[in-house]
PDB file of N, CA and C in Angstrom:
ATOM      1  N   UNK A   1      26.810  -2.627  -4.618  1.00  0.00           N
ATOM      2  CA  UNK A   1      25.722  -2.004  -5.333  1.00  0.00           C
ATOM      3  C   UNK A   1      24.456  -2.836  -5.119  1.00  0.00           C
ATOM      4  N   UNK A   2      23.387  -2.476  -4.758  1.00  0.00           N
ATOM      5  CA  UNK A   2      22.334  -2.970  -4.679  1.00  0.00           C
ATOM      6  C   UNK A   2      21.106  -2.125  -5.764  1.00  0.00           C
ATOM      7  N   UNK A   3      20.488  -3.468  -6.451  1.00  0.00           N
ATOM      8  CA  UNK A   3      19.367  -2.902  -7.099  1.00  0.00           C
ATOM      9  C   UNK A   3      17.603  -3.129  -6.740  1.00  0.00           C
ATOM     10  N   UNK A   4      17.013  -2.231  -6.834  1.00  0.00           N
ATOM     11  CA  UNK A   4      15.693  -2.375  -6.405  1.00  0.00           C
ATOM     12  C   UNK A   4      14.713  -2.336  -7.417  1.00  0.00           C
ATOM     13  N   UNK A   5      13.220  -2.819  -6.791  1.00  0.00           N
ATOM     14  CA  UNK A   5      12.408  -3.433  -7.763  1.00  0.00           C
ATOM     15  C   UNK A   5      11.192  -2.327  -7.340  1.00  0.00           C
ATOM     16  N   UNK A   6      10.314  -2.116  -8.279  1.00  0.00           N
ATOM     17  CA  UNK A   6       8.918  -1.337  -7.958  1.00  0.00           C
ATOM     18  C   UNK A   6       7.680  -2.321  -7.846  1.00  0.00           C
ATOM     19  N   UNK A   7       6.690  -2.594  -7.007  1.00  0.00           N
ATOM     20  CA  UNK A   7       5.266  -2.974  -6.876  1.00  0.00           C
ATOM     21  C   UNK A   7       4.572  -2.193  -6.557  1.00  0.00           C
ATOM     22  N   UNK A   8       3.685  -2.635  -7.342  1.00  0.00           N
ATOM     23  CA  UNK A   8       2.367  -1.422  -7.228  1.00  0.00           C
ATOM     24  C   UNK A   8       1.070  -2.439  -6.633  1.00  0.00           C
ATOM     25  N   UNK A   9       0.699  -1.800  -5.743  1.00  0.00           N
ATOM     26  CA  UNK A   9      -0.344  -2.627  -4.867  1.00  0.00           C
ATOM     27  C   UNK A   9      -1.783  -1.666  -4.444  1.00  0.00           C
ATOM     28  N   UNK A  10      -2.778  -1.849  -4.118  1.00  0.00           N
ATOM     29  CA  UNK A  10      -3.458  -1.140  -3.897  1.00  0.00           C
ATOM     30  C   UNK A  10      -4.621  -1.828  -2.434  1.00  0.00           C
ATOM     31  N   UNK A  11      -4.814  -1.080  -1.387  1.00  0.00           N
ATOM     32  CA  UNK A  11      -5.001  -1.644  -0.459  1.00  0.00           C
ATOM     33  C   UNK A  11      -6.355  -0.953   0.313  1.00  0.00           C
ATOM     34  N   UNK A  12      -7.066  -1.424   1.214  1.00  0.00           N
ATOM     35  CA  UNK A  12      -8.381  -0.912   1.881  1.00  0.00           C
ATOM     36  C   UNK A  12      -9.051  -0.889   3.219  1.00  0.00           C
ATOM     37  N   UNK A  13      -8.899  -0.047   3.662  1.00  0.00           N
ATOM     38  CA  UNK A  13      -9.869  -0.401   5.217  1.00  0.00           C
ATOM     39  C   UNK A  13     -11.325   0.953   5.331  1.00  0.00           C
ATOM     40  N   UNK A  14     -11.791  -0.030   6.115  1.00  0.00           N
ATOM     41  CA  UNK A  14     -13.096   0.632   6.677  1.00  0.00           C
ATOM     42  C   UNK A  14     -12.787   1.820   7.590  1.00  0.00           C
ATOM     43  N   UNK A  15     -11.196   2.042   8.016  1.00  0.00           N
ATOM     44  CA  UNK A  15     -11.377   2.411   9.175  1.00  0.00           C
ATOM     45  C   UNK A  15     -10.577   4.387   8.197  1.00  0.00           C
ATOM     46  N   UNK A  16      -9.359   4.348   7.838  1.00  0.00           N
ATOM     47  CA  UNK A  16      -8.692   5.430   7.595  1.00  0.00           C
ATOM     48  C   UNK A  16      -7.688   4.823   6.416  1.00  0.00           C
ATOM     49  N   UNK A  17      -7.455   6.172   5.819  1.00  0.00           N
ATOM     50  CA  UNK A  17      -6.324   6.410   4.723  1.00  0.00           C
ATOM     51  C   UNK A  17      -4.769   5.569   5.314  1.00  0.00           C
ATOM     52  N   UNK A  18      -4.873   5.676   6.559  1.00  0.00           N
ATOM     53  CA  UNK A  18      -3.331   5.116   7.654  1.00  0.00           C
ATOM     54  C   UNK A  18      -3.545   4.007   7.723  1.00  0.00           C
ATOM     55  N   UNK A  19      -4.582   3.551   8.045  1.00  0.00           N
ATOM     56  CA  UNK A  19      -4.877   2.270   8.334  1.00  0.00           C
ATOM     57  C   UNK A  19      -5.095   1.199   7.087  1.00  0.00           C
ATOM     58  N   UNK A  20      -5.362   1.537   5.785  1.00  0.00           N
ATOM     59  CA  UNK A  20      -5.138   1.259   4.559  1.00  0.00           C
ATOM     60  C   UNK A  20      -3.886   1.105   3.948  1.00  0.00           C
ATOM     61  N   UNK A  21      -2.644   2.175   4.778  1.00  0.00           N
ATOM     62  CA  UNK A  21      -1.296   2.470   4.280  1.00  0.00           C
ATOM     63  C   UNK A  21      -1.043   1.173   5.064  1.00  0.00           C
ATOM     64  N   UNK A  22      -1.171   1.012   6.389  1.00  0.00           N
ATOM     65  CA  UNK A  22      -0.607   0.658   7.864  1.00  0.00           C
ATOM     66  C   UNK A  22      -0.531  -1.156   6.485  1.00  0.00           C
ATOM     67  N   UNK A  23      -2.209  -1.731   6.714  1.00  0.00           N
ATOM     68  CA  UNK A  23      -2.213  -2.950   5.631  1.00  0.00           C
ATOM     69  C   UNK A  23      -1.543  -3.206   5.208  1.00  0.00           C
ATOM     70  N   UNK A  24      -1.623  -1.894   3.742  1.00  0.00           N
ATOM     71  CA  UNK A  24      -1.259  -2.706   2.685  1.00  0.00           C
ATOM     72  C   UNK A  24       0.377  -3.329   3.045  1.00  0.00           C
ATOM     73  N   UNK A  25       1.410  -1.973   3.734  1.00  0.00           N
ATOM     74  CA  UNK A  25       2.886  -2.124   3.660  1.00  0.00           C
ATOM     75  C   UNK A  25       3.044  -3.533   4.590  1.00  0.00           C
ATOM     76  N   UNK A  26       2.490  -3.678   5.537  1.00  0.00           N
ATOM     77  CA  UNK A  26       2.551  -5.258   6.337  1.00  0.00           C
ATOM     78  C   UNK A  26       1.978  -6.807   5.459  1.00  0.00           C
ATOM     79  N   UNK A  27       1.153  -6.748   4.448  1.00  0.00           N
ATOM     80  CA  UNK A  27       0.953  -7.327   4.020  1.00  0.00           C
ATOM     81  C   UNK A  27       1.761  -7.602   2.737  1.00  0.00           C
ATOM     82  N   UNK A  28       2.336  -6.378   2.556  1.00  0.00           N
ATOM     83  CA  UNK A  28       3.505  -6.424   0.939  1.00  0.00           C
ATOM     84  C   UNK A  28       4.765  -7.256   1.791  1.00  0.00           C
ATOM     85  N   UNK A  29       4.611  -6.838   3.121  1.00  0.00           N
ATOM     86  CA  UNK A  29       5.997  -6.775   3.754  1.00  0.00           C
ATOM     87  C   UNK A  29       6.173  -9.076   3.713  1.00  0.00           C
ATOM     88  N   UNK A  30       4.747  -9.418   3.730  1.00  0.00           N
ATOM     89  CA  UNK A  30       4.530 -10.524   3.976  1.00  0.00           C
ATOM     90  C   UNK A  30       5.334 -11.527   2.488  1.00  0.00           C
ATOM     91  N   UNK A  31       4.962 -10.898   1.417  1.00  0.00           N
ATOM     92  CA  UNK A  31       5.046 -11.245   0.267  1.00  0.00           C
ATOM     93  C   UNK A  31       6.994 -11.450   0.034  1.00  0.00           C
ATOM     94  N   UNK A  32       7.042  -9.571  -0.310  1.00  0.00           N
ATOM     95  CA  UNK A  32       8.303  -9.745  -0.476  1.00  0.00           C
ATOM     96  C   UNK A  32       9.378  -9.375   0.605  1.00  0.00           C
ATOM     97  N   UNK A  33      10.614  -9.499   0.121  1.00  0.00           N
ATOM     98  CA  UNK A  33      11.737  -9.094   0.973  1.00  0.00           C
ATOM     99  C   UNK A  33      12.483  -7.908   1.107  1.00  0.00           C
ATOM    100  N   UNK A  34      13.004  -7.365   1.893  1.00  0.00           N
ATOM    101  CA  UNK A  34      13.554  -6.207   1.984  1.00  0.00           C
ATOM    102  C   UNK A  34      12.843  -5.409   1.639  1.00  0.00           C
ATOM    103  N   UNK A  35      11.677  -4.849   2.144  1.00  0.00           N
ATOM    104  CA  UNK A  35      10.457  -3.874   1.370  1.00  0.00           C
ATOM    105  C   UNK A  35      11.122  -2.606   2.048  1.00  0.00           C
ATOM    106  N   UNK A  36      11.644  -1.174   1.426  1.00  0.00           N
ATOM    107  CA  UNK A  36      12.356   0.007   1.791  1.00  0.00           C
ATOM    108  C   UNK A  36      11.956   0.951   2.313  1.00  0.00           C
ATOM    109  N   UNK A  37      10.400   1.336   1.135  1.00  0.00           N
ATOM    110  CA  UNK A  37       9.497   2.440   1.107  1.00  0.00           C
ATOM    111  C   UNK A  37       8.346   2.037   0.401  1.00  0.00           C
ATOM    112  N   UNK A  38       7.888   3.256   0.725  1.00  0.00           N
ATOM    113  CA  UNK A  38       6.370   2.809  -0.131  1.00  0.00           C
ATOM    114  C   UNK A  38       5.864   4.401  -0.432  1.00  0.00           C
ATOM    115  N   UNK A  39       5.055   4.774  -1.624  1.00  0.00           N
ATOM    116  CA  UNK A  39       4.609   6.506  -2.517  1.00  0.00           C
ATOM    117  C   UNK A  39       3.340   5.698  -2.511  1.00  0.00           C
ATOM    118  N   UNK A  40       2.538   7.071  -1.819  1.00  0.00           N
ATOM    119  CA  UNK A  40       1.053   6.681  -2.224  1.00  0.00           C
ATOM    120  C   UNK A  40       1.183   7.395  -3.138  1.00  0.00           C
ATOM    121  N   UNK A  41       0.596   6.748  -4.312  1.00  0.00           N
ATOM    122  CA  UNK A  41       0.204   7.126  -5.355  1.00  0.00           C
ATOM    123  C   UNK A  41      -1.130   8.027  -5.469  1.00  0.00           C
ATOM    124  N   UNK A  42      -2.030   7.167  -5.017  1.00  0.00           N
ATOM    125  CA  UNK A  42      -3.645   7.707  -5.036  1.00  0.00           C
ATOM    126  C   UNK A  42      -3.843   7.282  -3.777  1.00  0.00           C
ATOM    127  N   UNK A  43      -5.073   8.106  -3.603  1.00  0.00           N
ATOM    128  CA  UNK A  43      -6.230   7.939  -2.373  1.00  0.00           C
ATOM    129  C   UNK A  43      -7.755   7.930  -3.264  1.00  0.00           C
ATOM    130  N   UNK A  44      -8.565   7.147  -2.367  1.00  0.00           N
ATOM    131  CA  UNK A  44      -9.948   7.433  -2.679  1.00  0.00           C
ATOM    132  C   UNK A  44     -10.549   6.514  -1.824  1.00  0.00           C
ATOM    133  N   UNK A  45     -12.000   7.011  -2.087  1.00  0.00           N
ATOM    134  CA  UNK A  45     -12.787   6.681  -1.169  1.00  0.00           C
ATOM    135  C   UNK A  45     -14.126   5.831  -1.932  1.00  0.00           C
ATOM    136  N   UNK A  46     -14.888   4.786  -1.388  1.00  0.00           N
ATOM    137  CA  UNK A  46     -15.989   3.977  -1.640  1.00  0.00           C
ATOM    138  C   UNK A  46     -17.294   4.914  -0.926  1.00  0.00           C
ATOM    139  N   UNK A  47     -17.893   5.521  -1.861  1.00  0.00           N
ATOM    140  CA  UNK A  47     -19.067   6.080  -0.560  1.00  0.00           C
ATOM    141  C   UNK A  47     -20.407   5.372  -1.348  1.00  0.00           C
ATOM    142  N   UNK A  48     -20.969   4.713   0.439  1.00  0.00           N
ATOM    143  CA  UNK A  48     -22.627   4.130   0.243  1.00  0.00           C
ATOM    144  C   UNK A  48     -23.654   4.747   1.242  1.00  0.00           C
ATOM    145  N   UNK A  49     -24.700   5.122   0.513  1.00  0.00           N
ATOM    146  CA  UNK A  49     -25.253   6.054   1.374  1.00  0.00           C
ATOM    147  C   UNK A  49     -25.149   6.827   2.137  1.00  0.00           C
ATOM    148  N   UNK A  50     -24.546   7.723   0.822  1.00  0.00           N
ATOM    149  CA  UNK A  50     -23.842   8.781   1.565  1.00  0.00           C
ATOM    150  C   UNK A  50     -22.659   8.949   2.327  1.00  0.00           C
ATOM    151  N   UNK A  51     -22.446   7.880   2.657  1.00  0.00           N
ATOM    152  CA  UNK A  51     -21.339   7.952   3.829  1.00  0.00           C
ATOM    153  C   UNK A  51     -20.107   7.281   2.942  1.00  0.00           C
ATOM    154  N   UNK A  52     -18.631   7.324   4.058  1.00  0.00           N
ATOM    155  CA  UNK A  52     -17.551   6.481   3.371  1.00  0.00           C
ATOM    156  C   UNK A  52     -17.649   5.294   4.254  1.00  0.00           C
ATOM    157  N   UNK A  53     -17.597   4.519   2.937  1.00  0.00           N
ATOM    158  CA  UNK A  53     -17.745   2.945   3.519  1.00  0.00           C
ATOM    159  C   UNK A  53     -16.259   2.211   3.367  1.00  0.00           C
ATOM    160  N   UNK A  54     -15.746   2.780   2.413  1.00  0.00           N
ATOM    161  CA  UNK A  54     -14.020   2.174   1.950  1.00  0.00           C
ATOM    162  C   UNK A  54     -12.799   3.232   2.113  1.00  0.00           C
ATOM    163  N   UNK A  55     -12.002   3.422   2.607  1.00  0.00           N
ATOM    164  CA  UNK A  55     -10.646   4.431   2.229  1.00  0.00           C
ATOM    165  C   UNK A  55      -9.712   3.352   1.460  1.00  0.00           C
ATOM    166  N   UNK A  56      -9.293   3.838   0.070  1.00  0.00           N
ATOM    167  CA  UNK A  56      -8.528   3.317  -0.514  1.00  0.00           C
ATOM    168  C   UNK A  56      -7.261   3.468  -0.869  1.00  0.00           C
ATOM    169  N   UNK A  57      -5.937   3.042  -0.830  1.00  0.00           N
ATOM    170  CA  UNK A  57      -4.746   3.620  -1.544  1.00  0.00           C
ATOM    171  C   UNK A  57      -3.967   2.879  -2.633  1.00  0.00           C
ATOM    172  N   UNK A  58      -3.950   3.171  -3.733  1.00  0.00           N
ATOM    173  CA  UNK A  58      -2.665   2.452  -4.390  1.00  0.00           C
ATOM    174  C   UNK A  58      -0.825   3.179  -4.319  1.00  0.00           C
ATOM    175  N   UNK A  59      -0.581   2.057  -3.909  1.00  0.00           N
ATOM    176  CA  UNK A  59       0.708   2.311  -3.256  1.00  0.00           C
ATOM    177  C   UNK A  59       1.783   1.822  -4.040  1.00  0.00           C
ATOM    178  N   UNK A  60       2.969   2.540  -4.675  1.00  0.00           N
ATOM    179  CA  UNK A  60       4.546   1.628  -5.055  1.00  0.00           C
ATOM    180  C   UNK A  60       4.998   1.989  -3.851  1.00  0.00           C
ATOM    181  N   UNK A  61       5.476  -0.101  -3.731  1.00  0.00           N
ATOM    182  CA  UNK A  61       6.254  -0.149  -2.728  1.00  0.00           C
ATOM    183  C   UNK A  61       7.773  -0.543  -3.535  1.00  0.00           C
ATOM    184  N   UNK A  62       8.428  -0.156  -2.918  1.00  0.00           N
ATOM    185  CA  UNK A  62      10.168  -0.502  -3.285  1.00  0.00           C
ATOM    186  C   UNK A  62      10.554  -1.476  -2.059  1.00  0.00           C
ATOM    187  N   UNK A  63      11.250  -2.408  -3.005  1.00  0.00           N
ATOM    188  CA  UNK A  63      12.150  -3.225  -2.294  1.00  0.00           C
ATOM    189  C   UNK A  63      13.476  -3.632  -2.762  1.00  0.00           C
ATOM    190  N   UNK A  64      14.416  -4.186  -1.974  1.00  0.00           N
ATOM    191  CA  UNK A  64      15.837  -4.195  -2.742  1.00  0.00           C
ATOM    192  C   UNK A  64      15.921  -5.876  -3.222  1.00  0.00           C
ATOM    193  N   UNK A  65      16.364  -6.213  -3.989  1.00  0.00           N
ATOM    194  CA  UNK A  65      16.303  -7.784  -4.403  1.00  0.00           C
ATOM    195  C   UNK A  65      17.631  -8.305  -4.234  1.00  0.00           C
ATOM    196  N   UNK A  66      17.779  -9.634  -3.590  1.00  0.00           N
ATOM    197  CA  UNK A  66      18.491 -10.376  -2.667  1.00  0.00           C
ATOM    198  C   UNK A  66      19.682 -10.631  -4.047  1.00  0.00           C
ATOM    199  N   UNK A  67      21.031 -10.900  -3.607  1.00  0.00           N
ATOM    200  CA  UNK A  67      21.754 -11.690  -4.927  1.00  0.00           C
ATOM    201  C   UNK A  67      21.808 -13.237  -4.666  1.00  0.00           C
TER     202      UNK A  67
END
């Protein structure tokens, strides 16, 4: 039986919504262990003058925890 844990993280690039996902999960992946999946929760966007300057996501990532 294995049990798993929820983090909620929220992550950003200049470039796309993927590339924000692509981040954050490599950088969670850095933290913890066995990272499974990841639910975007939300999307949004930073807009400056007019334009989008930020794509944002908060993400639960799941991971399974070691015995």
């Amino acid at each position: 039986m294995s049990v798993a844990r929820v983090t909620e993280i929220t992550s950003a690039s200049s470039t796309s919504f993927e590339d924000a996902i692509v981040k954050g999960v490599e950088r969670a992946s850095k933290t913890l262990k066995n990272v499974k999946g990841a639910w975007v929760q939300d999307q949004t966007v930073a807009v400056e003058n007019g334009r989008i300057a930020e794509y944002r996501v908060n993400m639960k990532v799941t991971f399974v925890l070691e015995d």
